[in-house]
PDB file of N, CA and C in Angstrom:
ATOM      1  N   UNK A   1       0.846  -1.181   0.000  1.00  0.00           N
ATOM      2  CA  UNK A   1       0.000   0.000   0.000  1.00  0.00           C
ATOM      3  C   UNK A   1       0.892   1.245   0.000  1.00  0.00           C
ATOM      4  N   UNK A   2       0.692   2.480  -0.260  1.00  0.00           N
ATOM      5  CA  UNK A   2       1.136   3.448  -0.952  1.00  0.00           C
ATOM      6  C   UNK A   2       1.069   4.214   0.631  1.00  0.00           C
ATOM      7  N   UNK A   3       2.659   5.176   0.992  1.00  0.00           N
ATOM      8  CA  UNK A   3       2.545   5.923   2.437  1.00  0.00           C
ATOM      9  C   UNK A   3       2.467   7.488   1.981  1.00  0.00           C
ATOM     10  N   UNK A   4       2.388   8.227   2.705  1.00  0.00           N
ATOM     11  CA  UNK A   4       2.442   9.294   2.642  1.00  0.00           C
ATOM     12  C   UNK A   4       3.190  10.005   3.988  1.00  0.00           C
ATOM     13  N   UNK A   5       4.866   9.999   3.441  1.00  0.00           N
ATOM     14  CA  UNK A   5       5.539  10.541   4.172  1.00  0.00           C
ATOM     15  C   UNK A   5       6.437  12.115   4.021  1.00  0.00           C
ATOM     16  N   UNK A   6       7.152  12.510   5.045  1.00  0.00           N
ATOM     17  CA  UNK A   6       7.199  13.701   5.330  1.00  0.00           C
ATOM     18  C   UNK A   6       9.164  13.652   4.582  1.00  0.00           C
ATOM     19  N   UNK A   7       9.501  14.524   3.848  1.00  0.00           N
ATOM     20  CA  UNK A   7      10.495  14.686   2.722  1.00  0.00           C
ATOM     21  C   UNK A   7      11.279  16.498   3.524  1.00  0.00           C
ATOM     22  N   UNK A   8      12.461  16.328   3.666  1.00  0.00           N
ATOM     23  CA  UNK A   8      13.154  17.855   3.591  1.00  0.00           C
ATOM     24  C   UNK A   8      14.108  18.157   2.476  1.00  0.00           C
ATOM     25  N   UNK A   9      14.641  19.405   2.496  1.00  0.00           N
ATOM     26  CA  UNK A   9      15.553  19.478   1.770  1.00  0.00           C
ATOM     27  C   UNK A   9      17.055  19.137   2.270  1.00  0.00           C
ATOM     28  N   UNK A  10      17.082  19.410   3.526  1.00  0.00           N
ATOM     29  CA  UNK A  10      18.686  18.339   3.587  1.00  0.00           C
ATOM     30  C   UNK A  10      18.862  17.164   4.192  1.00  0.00           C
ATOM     31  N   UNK A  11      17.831  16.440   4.753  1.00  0.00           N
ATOM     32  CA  UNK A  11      17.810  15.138   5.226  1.00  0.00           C
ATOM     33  C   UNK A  11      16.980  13.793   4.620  1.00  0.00           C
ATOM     34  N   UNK A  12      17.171  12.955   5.077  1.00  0.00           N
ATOM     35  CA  UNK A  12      16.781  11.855   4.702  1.00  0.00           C
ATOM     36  C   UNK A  12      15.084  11.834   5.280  1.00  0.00           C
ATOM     37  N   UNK A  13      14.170  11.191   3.995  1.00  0.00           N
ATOM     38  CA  UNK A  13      12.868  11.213   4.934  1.00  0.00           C
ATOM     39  C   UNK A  13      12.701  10.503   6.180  1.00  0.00           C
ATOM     40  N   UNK A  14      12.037  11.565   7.118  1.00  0.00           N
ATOM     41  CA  UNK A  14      11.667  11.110   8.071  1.00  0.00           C
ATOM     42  C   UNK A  14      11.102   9.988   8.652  1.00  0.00           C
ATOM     43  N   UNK A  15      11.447   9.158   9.613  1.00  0.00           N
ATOM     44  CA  UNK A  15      10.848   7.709  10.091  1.00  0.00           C
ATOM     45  C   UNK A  15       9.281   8.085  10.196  1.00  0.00           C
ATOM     46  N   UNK A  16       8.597   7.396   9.158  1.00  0.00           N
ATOM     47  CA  UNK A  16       6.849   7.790   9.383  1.00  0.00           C
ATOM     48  C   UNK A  16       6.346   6.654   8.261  1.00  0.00           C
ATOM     49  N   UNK A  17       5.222   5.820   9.056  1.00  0.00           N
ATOM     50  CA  UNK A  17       5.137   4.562   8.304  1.00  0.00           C
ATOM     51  C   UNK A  17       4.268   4.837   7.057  1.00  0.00           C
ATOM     52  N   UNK A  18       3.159   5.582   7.158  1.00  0.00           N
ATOM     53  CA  UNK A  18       2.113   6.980   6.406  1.00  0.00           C
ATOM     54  C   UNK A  18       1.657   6.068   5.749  1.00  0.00           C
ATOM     55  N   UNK A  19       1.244   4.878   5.867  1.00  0.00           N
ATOM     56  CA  UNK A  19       0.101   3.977   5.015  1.00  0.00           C
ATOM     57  C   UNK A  19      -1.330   4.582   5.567  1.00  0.00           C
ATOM     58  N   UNK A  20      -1.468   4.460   7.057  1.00  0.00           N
ATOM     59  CA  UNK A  20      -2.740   4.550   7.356  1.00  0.00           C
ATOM     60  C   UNK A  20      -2.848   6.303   6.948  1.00  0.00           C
ATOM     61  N   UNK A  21      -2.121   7.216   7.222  1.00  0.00           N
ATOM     62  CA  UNK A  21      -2.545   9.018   6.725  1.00  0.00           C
ATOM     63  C   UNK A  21      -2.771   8.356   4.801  1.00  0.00           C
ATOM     64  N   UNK A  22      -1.958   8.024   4.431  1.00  0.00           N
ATOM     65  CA  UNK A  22      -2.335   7.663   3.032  1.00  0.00           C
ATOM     66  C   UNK A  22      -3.676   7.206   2.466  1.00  0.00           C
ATOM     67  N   UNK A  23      -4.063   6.107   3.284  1.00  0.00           N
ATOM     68  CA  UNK A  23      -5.707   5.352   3.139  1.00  0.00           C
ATOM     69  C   UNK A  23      -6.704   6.098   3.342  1.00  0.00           C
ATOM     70  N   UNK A  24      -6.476   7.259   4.531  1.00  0.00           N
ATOM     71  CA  UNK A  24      -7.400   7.775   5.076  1.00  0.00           C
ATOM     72  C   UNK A  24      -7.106   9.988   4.118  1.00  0.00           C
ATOM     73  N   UNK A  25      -6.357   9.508   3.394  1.00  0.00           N
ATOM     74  CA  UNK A  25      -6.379  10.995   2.627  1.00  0.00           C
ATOM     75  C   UNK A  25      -7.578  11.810   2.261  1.00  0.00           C
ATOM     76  N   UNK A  26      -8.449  11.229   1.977  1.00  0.00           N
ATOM     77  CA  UNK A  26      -9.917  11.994   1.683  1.00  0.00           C
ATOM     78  C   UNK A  26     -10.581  12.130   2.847  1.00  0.00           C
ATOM     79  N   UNK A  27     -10.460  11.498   4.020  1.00  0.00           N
ATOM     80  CA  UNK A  27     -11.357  12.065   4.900  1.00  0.00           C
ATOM     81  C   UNK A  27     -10.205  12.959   5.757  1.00  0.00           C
ATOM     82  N   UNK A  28      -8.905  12.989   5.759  1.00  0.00           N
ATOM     83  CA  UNK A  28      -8.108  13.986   6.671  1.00  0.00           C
ATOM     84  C   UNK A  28      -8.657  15.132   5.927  1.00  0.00           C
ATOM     85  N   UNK A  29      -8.310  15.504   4.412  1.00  0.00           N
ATOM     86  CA  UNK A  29      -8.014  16.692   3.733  1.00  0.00           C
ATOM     87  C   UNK A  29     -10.073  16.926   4.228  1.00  0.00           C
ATOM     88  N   UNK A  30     -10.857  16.394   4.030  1.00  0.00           N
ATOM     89  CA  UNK A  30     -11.879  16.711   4.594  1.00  0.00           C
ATOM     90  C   UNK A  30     -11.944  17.478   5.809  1.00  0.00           C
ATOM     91  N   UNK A  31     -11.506  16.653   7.004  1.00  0.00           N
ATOM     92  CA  UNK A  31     -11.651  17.546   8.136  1.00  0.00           C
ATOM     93  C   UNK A  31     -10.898  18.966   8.038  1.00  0.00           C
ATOM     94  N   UNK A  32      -9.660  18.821   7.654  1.00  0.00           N
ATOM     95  CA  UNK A  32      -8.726  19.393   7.244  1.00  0.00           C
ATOM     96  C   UNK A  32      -9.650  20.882   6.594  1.00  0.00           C
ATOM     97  N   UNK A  33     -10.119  20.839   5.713  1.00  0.00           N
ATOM     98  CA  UNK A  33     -11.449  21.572   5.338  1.00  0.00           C
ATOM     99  C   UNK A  33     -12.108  22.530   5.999  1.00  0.00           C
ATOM    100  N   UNK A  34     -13.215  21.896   6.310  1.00  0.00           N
ATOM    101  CA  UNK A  34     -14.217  21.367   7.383  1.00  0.00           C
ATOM    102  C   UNK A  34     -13.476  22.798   8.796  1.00  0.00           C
ATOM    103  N   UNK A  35     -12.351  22.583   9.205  1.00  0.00           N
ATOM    104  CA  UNK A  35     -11.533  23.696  10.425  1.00  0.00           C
ATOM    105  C   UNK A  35     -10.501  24.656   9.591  1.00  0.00           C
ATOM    106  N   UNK A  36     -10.691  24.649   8.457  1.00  0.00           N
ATOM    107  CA  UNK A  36     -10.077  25.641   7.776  1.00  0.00           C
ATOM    108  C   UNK A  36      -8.056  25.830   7.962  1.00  0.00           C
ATOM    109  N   UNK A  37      -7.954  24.709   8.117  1.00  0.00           N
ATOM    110  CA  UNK A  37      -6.585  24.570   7.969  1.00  0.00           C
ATOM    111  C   UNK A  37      -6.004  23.814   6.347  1.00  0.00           C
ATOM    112  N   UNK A  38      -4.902  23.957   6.382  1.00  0.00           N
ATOM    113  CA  UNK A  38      -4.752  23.709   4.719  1.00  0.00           C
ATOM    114  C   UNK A  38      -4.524  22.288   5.029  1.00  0.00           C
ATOM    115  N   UNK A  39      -5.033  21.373   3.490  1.00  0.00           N
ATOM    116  CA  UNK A  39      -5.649  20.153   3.741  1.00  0.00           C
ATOM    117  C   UNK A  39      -3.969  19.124   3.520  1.00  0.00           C
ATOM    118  N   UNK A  40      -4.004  17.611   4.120  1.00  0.00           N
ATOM    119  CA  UNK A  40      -2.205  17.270   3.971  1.00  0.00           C
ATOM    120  C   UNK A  40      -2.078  16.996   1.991  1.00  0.00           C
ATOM    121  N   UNK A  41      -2.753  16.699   1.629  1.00  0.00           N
ATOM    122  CA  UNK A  41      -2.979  16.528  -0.068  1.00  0.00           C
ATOM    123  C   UNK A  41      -2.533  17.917  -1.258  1.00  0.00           C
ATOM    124  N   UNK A  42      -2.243  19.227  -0.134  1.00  0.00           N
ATOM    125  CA  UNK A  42      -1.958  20.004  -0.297  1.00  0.00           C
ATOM    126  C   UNK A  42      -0.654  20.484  -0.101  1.00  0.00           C
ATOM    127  N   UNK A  43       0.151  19.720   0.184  1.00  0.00           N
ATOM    128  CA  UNK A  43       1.039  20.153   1.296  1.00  0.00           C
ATOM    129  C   UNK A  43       2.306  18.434   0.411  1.00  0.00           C
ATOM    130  N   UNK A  44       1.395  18.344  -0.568  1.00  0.00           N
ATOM    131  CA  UNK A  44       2.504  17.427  -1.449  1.00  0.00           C
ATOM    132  C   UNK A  44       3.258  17.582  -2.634  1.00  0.00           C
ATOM    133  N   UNK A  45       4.181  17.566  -2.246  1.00  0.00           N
ATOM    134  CA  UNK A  45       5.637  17.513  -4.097  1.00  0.00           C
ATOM    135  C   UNK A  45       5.121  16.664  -4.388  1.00  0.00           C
ATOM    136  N   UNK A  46       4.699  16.852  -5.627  1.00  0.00           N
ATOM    137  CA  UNK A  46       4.655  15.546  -6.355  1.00  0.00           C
ATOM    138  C   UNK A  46       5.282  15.200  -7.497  1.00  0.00           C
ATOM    139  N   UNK A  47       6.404  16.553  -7.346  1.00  0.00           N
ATOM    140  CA  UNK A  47       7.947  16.138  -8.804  1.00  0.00           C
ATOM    141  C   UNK A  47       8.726  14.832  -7.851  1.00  0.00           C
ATOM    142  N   UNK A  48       8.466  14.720  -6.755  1.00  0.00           N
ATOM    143  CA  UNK A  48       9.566  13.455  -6.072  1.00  0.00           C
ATOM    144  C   UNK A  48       8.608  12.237  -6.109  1.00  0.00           C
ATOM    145  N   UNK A  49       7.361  12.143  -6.476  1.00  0.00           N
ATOM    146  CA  UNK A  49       7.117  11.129  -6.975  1.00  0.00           C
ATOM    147  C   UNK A  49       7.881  10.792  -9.017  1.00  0.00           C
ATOM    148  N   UNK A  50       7.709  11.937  -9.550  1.00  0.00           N
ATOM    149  CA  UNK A  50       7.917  11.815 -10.446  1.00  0.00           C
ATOM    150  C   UNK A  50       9.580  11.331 -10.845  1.00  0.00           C
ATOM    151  N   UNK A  51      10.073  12.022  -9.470  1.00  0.00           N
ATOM    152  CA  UNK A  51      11.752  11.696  -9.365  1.00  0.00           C
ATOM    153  C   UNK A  51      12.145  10.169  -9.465  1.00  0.00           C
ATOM    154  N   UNK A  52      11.152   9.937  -8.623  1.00  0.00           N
ATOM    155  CA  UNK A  52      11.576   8.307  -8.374  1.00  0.00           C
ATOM    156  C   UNK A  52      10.865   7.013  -9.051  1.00  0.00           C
ATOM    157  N   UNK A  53       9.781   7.575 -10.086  1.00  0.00           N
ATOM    158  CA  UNK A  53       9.209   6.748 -11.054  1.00  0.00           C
ATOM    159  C   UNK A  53       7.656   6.232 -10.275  1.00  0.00           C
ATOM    160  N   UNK A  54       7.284   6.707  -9.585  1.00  0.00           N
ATOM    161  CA  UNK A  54       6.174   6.252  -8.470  1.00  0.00           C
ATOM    162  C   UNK A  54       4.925   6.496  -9.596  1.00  0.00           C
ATOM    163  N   UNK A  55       4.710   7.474 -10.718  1.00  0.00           N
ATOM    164  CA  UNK A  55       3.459   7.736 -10.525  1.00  0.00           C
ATOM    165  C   UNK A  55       2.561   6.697 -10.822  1.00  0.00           C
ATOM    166  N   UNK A  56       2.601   5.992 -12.252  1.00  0.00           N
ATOM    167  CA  UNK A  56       1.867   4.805 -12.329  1.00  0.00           C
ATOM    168  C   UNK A  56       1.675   4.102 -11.189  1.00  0.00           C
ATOM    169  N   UNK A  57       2.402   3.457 -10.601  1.00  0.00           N
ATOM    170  CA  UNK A  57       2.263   2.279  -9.706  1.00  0.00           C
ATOM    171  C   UNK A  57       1.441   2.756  -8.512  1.00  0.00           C
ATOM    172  N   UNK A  58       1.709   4.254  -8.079  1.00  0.00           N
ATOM    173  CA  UNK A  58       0.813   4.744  -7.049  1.00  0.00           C
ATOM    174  C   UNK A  58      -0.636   5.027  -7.636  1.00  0.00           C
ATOM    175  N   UNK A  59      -1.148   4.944  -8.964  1.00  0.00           N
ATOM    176  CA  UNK A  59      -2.454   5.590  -9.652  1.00  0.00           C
ATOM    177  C   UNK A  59      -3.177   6.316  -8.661  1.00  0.00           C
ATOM    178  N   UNK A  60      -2.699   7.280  -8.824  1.00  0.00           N
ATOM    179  CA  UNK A  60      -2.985   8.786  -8.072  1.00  0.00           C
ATOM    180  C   UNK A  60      -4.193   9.712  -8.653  1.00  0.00           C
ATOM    181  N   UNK A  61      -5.357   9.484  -7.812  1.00  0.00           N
ATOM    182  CA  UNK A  61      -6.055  10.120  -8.676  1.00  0.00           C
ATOM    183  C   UNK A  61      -5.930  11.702  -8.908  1.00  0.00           C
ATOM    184  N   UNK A  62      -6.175  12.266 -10.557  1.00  0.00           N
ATOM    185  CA  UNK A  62      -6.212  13.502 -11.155  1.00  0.00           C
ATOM    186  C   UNK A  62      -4.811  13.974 -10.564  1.00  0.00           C
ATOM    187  N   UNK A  63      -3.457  13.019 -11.378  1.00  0.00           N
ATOM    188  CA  UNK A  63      -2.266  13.479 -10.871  1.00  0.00           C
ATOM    189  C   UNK A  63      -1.736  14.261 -11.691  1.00  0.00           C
ATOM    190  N   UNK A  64      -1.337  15.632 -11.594  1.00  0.00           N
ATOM    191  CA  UNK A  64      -0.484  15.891 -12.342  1.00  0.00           C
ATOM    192  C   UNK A  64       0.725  16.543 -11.442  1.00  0.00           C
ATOM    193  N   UNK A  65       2.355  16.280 -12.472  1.00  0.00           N
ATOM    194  CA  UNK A  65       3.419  16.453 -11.747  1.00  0.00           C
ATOM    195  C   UNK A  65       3.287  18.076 -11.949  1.00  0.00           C
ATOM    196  N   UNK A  66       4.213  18.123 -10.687  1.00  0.00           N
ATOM    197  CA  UNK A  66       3.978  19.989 -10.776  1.00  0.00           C
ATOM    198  C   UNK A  66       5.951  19.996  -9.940  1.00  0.00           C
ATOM    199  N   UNK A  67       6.352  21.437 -10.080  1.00  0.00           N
ATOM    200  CA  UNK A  67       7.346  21.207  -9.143  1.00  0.00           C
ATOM    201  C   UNK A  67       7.324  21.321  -7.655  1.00  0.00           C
ATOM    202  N   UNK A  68       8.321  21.127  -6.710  1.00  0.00           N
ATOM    203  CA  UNK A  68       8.276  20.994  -5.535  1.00  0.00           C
ATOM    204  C   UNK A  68       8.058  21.976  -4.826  1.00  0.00           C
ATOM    205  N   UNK A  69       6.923  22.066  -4.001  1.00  0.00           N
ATOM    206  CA  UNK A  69       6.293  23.028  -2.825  1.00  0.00           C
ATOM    207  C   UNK A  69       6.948  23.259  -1.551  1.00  0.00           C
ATOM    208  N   UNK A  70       7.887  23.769  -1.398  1.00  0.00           N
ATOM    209  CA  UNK A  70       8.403  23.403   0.275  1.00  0.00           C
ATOM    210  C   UNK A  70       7.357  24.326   1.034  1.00  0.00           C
ATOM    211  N   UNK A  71       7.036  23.897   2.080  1.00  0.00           N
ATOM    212  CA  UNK A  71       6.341  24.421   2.930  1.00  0.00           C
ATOM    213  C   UNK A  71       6.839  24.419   4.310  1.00  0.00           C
ATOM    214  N   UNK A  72       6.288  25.932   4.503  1.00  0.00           N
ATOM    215  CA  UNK A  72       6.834  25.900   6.337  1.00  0.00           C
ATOM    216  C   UNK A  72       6.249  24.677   7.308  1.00  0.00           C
ATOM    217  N   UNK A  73       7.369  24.360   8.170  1.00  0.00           N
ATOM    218  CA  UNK A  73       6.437  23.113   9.073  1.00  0.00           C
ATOM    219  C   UNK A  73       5.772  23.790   9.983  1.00  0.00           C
ATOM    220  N   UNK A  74       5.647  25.011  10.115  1.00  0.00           N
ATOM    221  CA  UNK A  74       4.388  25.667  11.172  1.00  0.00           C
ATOM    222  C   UNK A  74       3.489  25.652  10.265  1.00  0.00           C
ATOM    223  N   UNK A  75       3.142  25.445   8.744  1.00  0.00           N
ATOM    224  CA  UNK A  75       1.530  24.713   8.139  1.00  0.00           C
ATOM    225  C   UNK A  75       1.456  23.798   8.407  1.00  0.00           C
ATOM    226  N   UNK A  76       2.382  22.646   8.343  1.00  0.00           N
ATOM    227  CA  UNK A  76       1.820  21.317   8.394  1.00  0.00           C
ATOM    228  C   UNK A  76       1.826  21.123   9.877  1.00  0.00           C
ATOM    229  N   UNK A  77       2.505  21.769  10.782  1.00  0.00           N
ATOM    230  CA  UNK A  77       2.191  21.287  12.165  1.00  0.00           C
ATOM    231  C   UNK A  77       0.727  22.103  12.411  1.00  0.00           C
ATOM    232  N   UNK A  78       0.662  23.279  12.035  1.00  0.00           N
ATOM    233  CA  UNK A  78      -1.398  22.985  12.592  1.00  0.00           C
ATOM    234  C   UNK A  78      -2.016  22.525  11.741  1.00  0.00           C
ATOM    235  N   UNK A  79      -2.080  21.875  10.998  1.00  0.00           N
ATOM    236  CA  UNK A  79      -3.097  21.252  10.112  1.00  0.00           C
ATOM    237  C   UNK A  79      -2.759  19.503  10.699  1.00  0.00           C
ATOM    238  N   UNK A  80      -1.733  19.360  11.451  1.00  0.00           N
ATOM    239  CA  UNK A  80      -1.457  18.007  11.947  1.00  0.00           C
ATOM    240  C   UNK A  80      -2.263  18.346  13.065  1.00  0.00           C
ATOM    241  N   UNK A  81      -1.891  18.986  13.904  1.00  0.00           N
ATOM    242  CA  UNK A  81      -2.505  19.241  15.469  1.00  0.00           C
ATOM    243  C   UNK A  81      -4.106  19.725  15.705  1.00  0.00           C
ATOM    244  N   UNK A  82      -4.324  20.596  14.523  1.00  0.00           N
ATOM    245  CA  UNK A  82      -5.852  20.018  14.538  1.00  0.00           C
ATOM    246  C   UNK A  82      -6.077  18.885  14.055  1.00  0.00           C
ATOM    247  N   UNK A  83      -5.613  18.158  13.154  1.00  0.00           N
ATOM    248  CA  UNK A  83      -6.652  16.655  12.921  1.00  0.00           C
ATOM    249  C   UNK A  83      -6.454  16.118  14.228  1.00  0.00           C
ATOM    250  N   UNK A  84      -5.706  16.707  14.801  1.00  0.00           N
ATOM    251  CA  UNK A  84      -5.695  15.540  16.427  1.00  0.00           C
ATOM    252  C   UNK A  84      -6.256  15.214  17.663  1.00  0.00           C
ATOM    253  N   UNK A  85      -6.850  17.226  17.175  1.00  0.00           N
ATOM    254  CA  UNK A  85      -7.652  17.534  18.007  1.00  0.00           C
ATOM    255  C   UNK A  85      -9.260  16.448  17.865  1.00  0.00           C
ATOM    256  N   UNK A  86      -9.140  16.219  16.536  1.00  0.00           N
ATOM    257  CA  UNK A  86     -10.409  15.282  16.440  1.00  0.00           C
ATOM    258  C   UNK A  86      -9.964  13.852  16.353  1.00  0.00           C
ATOM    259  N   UNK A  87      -9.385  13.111  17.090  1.00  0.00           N
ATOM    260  CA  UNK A  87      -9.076  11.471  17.099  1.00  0.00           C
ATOM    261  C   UNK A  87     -10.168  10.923  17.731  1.00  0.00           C
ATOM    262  N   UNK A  88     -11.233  11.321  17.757  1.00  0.00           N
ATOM    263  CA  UNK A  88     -12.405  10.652  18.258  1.00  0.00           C
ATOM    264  C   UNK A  88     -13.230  10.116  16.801  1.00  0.00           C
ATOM    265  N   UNK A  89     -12.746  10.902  15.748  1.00  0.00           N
ATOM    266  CA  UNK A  89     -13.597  10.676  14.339  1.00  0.00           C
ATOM    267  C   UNK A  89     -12.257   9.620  13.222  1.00  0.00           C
ATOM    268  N   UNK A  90     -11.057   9.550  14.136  1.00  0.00           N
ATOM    269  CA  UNK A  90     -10.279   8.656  13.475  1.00  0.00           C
ATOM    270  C   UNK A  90      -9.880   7.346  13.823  1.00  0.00           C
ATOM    271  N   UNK A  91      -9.325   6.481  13.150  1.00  0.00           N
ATOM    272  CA  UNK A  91      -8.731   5.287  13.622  1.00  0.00           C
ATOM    273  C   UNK A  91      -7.853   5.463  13.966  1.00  0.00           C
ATOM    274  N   UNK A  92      -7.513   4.750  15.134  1.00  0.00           N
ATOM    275  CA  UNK A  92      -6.353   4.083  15.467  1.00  0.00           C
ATOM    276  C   UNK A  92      -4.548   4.979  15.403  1.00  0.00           C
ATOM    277  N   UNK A  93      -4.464   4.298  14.338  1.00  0.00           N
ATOM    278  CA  UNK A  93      -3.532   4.030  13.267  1.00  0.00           C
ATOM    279  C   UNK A  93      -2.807   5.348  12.920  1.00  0.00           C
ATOM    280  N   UNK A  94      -4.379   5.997  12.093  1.00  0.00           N
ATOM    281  CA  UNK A  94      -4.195   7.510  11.737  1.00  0.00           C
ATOM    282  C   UNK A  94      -3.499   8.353  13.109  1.00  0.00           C
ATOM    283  N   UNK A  95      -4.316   8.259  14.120  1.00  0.00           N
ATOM    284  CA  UNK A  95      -3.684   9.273  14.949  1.00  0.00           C
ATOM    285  C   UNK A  95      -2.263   9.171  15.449  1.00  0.00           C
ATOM    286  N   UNK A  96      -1.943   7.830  15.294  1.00  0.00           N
ATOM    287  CA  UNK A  96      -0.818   7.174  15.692  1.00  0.00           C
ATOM    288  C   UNK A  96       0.454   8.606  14.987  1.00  0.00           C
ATOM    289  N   UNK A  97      -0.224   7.758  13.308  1.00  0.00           N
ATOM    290  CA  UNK A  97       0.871   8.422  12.554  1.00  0.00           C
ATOM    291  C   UNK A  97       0.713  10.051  12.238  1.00  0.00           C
ATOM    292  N   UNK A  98      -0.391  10.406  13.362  1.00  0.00           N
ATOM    293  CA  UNK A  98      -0.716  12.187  13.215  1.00  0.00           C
ATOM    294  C   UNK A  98       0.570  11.945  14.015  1.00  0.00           C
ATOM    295  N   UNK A  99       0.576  11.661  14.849  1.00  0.00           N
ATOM    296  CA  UNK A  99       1.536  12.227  15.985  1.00  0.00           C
ATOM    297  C   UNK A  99       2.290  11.996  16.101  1.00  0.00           C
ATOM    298  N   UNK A 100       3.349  10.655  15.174  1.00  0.00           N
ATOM    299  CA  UNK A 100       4.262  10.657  14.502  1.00  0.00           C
ATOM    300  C   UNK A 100       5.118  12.427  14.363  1.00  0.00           C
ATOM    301  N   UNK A 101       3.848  12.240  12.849  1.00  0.00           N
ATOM    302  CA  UNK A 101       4.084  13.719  12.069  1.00  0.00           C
ATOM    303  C   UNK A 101       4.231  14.895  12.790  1.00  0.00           C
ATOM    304  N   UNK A 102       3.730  15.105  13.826  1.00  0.00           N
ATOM    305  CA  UNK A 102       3.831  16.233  14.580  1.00  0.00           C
ATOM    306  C   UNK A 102       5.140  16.521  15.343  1.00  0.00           C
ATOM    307  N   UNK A 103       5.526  15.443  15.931  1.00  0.00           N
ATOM    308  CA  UNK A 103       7.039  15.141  16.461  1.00  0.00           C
ATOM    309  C   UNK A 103       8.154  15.693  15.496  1.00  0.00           C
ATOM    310  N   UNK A 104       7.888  15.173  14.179  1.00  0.00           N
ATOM    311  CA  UNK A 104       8.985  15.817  13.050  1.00  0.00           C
ATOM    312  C   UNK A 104       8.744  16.898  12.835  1.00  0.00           C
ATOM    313  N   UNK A 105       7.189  17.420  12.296  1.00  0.00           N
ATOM    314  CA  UNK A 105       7.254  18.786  11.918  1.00  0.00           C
ATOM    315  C   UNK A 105       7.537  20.063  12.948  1.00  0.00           C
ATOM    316  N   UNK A 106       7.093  19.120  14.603  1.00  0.00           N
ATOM    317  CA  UNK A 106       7.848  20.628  15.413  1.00  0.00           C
ATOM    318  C   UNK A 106       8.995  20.668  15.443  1.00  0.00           C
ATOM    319  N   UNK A 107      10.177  19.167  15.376  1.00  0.00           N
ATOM    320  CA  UNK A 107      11.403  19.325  14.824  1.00  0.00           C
ATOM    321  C   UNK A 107      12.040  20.358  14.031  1.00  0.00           C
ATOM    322  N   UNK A 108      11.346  20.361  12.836  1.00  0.00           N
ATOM    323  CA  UNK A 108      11.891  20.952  11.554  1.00  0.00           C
ATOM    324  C   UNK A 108      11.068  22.333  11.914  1.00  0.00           C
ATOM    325  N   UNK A 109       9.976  22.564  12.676  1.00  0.00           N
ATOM    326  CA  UNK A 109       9.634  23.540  13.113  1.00  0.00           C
ATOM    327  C   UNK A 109      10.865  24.951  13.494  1.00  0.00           C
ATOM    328  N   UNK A 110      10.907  23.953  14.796  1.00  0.00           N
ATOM    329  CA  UNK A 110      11.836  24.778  15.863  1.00  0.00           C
ATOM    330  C   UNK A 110      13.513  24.780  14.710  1.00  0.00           C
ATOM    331  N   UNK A 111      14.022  24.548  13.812  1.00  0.00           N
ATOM    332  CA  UNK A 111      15.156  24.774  13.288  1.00  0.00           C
ATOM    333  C   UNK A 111      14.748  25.699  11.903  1.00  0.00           C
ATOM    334  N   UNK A 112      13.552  25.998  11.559  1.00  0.00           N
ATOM    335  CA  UNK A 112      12.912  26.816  10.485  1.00  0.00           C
ATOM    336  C   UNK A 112      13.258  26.143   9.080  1.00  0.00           C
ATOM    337  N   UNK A 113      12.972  24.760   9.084  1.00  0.00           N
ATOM    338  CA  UNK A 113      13.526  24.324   8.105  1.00  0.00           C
ATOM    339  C   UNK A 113      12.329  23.729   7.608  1.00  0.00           C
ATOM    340  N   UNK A 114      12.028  23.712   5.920  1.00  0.00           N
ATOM    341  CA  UNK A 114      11.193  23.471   5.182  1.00  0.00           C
ATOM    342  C   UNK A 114      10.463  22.004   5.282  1.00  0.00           C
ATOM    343  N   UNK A 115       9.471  21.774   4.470  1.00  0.00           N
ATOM    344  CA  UNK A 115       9.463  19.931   4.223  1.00  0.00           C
ATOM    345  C   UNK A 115       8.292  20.022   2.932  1.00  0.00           C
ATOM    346  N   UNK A 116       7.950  18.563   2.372  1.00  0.00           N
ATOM    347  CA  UNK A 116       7.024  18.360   1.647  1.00  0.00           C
ATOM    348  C   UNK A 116       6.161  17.351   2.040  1.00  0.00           C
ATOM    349  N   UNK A 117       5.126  17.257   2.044  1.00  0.00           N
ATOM    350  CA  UNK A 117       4.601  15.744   1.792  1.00  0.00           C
ATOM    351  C   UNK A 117       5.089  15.116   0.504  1.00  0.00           C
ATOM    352  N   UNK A 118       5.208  13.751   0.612  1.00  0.00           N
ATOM    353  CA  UNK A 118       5.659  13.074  -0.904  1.00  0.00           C
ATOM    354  C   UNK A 118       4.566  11.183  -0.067  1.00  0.00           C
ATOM    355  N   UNK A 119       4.869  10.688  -1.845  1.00  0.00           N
ATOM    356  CA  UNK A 119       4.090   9.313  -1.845  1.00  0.00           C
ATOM    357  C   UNK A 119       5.588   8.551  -2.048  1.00  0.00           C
ATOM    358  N   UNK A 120       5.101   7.135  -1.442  1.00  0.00           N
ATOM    359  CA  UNK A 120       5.792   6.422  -1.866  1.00  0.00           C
ATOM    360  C   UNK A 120       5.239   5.191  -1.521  1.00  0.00           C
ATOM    361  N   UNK A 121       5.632   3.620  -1.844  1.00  0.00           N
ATOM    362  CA  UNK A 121       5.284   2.436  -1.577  1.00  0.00           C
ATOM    363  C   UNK A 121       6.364   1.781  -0.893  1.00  0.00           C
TER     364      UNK A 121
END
């Protein structure tokens, strides 16, 4: 199954298993919505899928490659920390790997250093 993990510009991606944030992509970027924070489907490069030959095999729906978005990790850390705020409407799994994500992005937070979401299998 296809993860959806967290990518910088000078390190190696981050330890994050991102199958279950991956499965559950339409209903995060929903809530995500829904509290007006920017959604994680938003918040993805998807030239580093293209880097590494992923797109077929991931059949991504309405993919197109675009170049790489770095984004501050103070977006993706509140758009992580609210979905967390709602783990009563998620599995398991998901919140697990919210809070994973949150651990790295206040990381890369607190050093002002960029990241992407990216796919991979």
């Amino acid at each position: 199954m296809p993860a959806l993990f967290i990518a910088t510009r000078d390190e190696a991606p981050a330890e994050l298993d991102g199958r279950a944030l991956f499965g559950h992509l339409d209903l995060l970027d929903d809530l995500a919505r829904q509290h007006a924070v920017t959604p994680l489907s938003e918040l993805v490069g998807t030239d580093l899928v293209d880097e590494n030959g992923l797109a077929e095999e991931l059949e991504l729906p309405d993919y197109e490659p675009q170049d790489t978005q770095w984004h501050s990790a103070a977006t993706g850390l509140q758009t992580v920390r609210t979905l967390l705020q709602l783990t009563a409407l998620l599995p398991d799994d998901v919140s697990s790997e919210l809070r994973e994500a949150e651990t790295i992005l206040s990381h890369l937070s607190e050093r002002g250093q960029p990241f992407t979401f990216t796919y991979d299998l």
